[in-house]
C-alpha atoms as a PDB file:
ATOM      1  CA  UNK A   1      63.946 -66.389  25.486  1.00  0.00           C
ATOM      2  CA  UNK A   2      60.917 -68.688  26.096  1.00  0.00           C
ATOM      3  CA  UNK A   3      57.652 -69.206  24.063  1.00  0.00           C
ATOM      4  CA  UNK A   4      56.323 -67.898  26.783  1.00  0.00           C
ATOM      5  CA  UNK A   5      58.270 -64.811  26.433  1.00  0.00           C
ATOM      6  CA  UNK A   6      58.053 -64.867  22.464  1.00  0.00           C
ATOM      7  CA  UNK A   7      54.025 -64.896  23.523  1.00  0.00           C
ATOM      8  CA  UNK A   8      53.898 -61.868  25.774  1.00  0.00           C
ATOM      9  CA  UNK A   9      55.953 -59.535  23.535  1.00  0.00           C
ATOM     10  CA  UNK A  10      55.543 -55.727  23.466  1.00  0.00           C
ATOM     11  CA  UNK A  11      52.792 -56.333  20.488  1.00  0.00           C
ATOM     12  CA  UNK A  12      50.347 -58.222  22.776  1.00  0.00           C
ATOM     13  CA  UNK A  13      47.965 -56.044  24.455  1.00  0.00           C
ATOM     14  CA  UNK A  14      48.756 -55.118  28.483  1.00  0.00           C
ATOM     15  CA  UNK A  15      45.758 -57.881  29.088  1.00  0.00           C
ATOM     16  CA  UNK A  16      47.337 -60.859  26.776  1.00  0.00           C
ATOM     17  CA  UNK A  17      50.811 -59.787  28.255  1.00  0.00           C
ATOM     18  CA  UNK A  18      49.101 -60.190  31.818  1.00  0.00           C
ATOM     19  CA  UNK A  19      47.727 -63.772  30.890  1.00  0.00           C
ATOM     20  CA  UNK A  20      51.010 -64.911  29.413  1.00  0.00           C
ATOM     21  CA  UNK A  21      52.754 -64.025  32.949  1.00  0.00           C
ATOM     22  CA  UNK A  22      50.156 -65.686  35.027  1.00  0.00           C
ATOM     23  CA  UNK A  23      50.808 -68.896  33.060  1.00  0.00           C
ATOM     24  CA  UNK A  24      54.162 -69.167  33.711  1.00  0.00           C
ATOM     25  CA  UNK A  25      54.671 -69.670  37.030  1.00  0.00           C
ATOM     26  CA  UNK A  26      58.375 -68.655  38.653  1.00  0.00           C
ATOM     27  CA  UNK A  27      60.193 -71.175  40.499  1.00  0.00           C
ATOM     28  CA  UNK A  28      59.372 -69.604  44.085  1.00  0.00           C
ATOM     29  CA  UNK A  29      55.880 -70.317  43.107  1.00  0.00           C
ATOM     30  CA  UNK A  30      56.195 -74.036  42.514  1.00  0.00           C
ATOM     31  CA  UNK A  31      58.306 -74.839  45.155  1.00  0.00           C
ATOM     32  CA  UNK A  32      56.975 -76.156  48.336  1.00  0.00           C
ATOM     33  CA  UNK A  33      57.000 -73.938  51.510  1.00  0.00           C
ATOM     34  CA  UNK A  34      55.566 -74.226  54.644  1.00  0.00           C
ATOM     35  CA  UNK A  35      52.783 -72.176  53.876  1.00  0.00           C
ATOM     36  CA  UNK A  36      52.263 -74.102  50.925  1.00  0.00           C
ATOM     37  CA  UNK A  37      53.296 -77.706  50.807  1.00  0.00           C
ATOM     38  CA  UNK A  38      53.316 -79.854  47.627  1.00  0.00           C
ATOM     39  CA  UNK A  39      50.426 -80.852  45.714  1.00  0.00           C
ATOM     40  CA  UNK A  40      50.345 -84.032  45.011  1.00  0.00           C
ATOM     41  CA  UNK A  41      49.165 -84.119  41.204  1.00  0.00           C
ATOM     42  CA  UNK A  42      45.442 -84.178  39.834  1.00  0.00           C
ATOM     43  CA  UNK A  43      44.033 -86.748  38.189  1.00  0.00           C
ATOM     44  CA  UNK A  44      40.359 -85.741  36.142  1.00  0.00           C
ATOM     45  CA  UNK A  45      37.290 -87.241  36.432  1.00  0.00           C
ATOM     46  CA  UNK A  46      33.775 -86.709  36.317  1.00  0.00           C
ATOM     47  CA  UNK A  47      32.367 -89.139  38.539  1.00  0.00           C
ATOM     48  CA  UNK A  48      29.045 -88.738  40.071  1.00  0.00           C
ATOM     49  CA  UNK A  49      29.607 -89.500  43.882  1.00  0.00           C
ATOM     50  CA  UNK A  50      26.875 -89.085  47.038  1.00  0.00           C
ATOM     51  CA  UNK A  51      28.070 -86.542  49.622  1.00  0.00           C
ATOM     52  CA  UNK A  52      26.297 -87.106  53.068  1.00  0.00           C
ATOM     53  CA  UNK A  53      27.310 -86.012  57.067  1.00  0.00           C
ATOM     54  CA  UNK A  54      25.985 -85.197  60.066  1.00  0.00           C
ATOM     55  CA  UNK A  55      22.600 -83.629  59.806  1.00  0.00           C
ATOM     56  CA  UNK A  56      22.975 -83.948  56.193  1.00  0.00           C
ATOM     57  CA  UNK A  57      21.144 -86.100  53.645  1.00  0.00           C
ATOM     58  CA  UNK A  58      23.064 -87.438  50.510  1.00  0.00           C
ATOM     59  CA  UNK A  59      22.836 -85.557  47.670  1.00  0.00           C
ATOM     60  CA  UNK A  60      24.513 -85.450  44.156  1.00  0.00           C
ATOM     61  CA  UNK A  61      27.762 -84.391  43.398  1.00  0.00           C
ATOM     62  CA  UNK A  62      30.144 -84.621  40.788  1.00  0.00           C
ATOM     63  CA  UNK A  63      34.091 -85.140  41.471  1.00  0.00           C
ATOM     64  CA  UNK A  64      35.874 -83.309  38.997  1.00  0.00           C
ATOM     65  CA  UNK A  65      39.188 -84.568  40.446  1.00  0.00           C
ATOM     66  CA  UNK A  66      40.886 -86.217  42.456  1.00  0.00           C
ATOM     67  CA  UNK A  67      44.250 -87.453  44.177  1.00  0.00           C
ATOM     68  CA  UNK A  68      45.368 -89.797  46.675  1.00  0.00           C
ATOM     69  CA  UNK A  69      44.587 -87.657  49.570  1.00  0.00           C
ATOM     70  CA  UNK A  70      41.783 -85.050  48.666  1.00  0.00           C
ATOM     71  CA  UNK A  71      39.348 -84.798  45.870  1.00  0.00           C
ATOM     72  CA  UNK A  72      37.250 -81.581  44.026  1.00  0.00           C
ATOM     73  CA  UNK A  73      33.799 -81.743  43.966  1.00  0.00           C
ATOM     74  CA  UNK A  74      31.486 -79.754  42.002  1.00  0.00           C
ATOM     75  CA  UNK A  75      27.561 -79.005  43.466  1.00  0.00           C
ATOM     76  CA  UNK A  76      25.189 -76.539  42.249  1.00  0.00           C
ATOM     77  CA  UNK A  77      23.442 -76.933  45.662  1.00  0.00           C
ATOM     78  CA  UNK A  78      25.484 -77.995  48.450  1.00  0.00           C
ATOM     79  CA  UNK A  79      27.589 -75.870  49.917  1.00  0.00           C
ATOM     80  CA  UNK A  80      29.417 -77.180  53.163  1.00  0.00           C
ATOM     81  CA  UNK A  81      31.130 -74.842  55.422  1.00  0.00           C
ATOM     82  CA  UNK A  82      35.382 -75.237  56.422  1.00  0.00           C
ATOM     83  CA  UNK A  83      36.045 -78.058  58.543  1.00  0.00           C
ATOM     84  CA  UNK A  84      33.213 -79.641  58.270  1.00  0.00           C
ATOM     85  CA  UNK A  85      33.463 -83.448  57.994  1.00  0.00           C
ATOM     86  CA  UNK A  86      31.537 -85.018  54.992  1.00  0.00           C
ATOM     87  CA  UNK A  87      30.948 -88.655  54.258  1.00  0.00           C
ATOM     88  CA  UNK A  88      31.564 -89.480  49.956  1.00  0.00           C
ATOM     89  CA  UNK A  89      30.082 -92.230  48.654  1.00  0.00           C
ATOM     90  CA  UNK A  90      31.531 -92.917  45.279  1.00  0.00           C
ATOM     91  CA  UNK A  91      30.523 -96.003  43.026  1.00  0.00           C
ATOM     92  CA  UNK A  92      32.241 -99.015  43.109  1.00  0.00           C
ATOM     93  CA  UNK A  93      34.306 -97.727  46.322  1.00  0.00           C
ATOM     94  CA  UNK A  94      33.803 -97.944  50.596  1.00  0.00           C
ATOM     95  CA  UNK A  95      32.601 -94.652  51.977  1.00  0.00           C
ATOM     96  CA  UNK A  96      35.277 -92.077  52.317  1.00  0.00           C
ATOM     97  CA  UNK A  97      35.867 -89.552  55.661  1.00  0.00           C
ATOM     98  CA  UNK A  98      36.449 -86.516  53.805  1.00  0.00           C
ATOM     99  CA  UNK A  99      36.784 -82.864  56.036  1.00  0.00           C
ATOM    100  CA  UNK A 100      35.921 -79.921  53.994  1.00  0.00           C
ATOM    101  CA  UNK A 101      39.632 -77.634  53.151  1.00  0.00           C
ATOM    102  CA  UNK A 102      38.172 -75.185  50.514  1.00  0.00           C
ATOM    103  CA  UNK A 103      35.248 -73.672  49.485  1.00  0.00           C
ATOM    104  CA  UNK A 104      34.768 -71.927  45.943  1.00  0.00           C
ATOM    105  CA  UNK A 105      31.504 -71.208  43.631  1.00  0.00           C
ATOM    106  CA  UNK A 106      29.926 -73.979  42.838  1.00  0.00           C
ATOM    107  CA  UNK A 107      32.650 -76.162  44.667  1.00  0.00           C
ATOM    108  CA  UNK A 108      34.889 -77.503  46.997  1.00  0.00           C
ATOM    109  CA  UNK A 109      37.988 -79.155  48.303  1.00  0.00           C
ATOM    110  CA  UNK A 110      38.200 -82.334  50.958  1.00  0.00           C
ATOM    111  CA  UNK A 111      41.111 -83.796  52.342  1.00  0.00           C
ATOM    112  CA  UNK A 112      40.064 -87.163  52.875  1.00  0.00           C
ATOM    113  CA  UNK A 113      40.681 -88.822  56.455  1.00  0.00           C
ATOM    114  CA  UNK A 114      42.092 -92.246  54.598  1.00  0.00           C
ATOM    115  CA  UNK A 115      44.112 -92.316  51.362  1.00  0.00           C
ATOM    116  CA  UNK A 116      42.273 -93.024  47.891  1.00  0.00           C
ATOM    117  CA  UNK A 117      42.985 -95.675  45.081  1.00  0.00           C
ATOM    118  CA  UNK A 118      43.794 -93.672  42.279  1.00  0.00           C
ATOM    119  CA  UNK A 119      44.614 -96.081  40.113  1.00  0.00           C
ATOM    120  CA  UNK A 120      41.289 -98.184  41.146  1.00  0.00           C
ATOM    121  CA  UNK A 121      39.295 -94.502  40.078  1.00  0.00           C
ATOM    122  CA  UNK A 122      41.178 -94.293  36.742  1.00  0.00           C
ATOM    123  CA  UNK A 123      40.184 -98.267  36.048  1.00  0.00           C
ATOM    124  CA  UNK A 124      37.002 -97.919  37.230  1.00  0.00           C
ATOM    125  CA  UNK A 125      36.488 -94.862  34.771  1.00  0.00           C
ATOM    126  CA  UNK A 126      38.149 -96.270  31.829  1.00  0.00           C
ATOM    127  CA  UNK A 127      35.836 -99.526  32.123  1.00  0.00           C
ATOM    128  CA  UNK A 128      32.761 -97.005  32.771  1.00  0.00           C
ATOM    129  CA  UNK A 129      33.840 -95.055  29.310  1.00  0.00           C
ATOM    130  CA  UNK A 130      35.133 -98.070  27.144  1.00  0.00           C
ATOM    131  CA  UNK A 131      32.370 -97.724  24.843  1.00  0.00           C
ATOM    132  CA  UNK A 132      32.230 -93.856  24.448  1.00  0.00           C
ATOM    133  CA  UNK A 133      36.486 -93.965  24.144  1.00  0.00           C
ATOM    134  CA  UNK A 134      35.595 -97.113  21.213  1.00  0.00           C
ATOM    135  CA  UNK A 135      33.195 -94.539  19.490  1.00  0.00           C
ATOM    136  CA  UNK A 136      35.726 -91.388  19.213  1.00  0.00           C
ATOM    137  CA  UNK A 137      38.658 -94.182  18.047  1.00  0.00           C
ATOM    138  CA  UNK A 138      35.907 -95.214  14.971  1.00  0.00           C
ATOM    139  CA  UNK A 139      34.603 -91.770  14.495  1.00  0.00           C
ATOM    140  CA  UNK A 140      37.923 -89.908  15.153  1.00  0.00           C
ATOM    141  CA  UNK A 141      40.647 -92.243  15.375  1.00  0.00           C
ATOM    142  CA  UNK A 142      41.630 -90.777  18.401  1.00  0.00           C
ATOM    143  CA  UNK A 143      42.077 -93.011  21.641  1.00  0.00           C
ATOM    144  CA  UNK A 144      41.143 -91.516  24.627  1.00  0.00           C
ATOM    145  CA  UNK A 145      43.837 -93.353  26.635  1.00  0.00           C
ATOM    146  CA  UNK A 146      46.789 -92.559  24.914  1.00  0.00           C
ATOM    147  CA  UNK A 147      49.063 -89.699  26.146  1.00  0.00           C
ATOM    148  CA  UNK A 148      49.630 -87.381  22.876  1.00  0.00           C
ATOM    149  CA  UNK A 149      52.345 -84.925  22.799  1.00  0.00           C
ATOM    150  CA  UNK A 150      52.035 -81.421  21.544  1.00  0.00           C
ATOM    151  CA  UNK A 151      53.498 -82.355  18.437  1.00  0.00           C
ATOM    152  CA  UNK A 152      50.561 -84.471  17.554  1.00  0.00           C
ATOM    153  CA  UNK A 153      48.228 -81.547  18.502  1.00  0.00           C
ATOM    154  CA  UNK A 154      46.568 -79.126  15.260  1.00  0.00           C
ATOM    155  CA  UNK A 155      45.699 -75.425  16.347  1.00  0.00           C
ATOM    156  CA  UNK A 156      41.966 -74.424  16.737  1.00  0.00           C
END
């Protein structure tokens, strides 16, 4: 038996036992299918990026995450329709052809037309947040950068 398992025992509420199956996802569910291809895997970021197009004027976004062929951008205020082909302008990087794949509340999903430096983005944002990753080392003596297992984690 799983932790998983041990989490959605017959003591949990139907809700809780709901949540703990809807975490763990079945091995027909991460596979890739036709329907469903792949995902390549998401990197986060909050970068502020410009989002323009045809008929459109550039306006303020924030990319909450991206990968080497699509990014997720958060807007209160723009809200593109499927298809449509959007021009990002993110710092520090030529403008991207992006065409619009998914659209959500309060965001949405591009495929972009050329591939995307992830590494450069993840350079670029660990330059961009050297001083705020110094502070929570001095403050916290954590470092942002450093991959922590669980074991190294505290309960809330």
């Amino acid at each position: 038996m799983t932790d998983i398992d041990d989490f959605a025992s017959s003591e949990r509420p139907e809700w809780l036992r709901a949540l703990a199956r809807r975490a763990a996802p079945s091995s027909d569910e991460t596979a890739a299918t036709p329907e469903r291809p792949h995902r390549a895997p998401r990197v986060r970021t909050l970068i502020r990026a410009v989002i323009g197009g045809e008929g459109r004027t550039g306006e303020d976004v924030i990319v909450r995450n991206v990968s080497p062929g699509g990014m997720c951008i958060a807007s209160r205020t723009l809200l593109p329709s499927m298809g449509e082909m959007l021009r990002v302008s993110l710092p520090g990087q030529a403008d991207l052809q992006a065409q619009v794949r998914w659209v959500g509340k309060g965001e949405f999903g591009v495929l972009l037309t050329g591939g995307l430096d992830v590494n450069r983005i993840q350079a670029t944002n660990r330059q961009r947040n050297a001083g705020f990753g110094a502070a929570l080392e001095r403050l916290l003596g954590v470092r942002p950068q450093e991959t922590r297992g669980s074991a190294g984690t505290r309960a809330c």
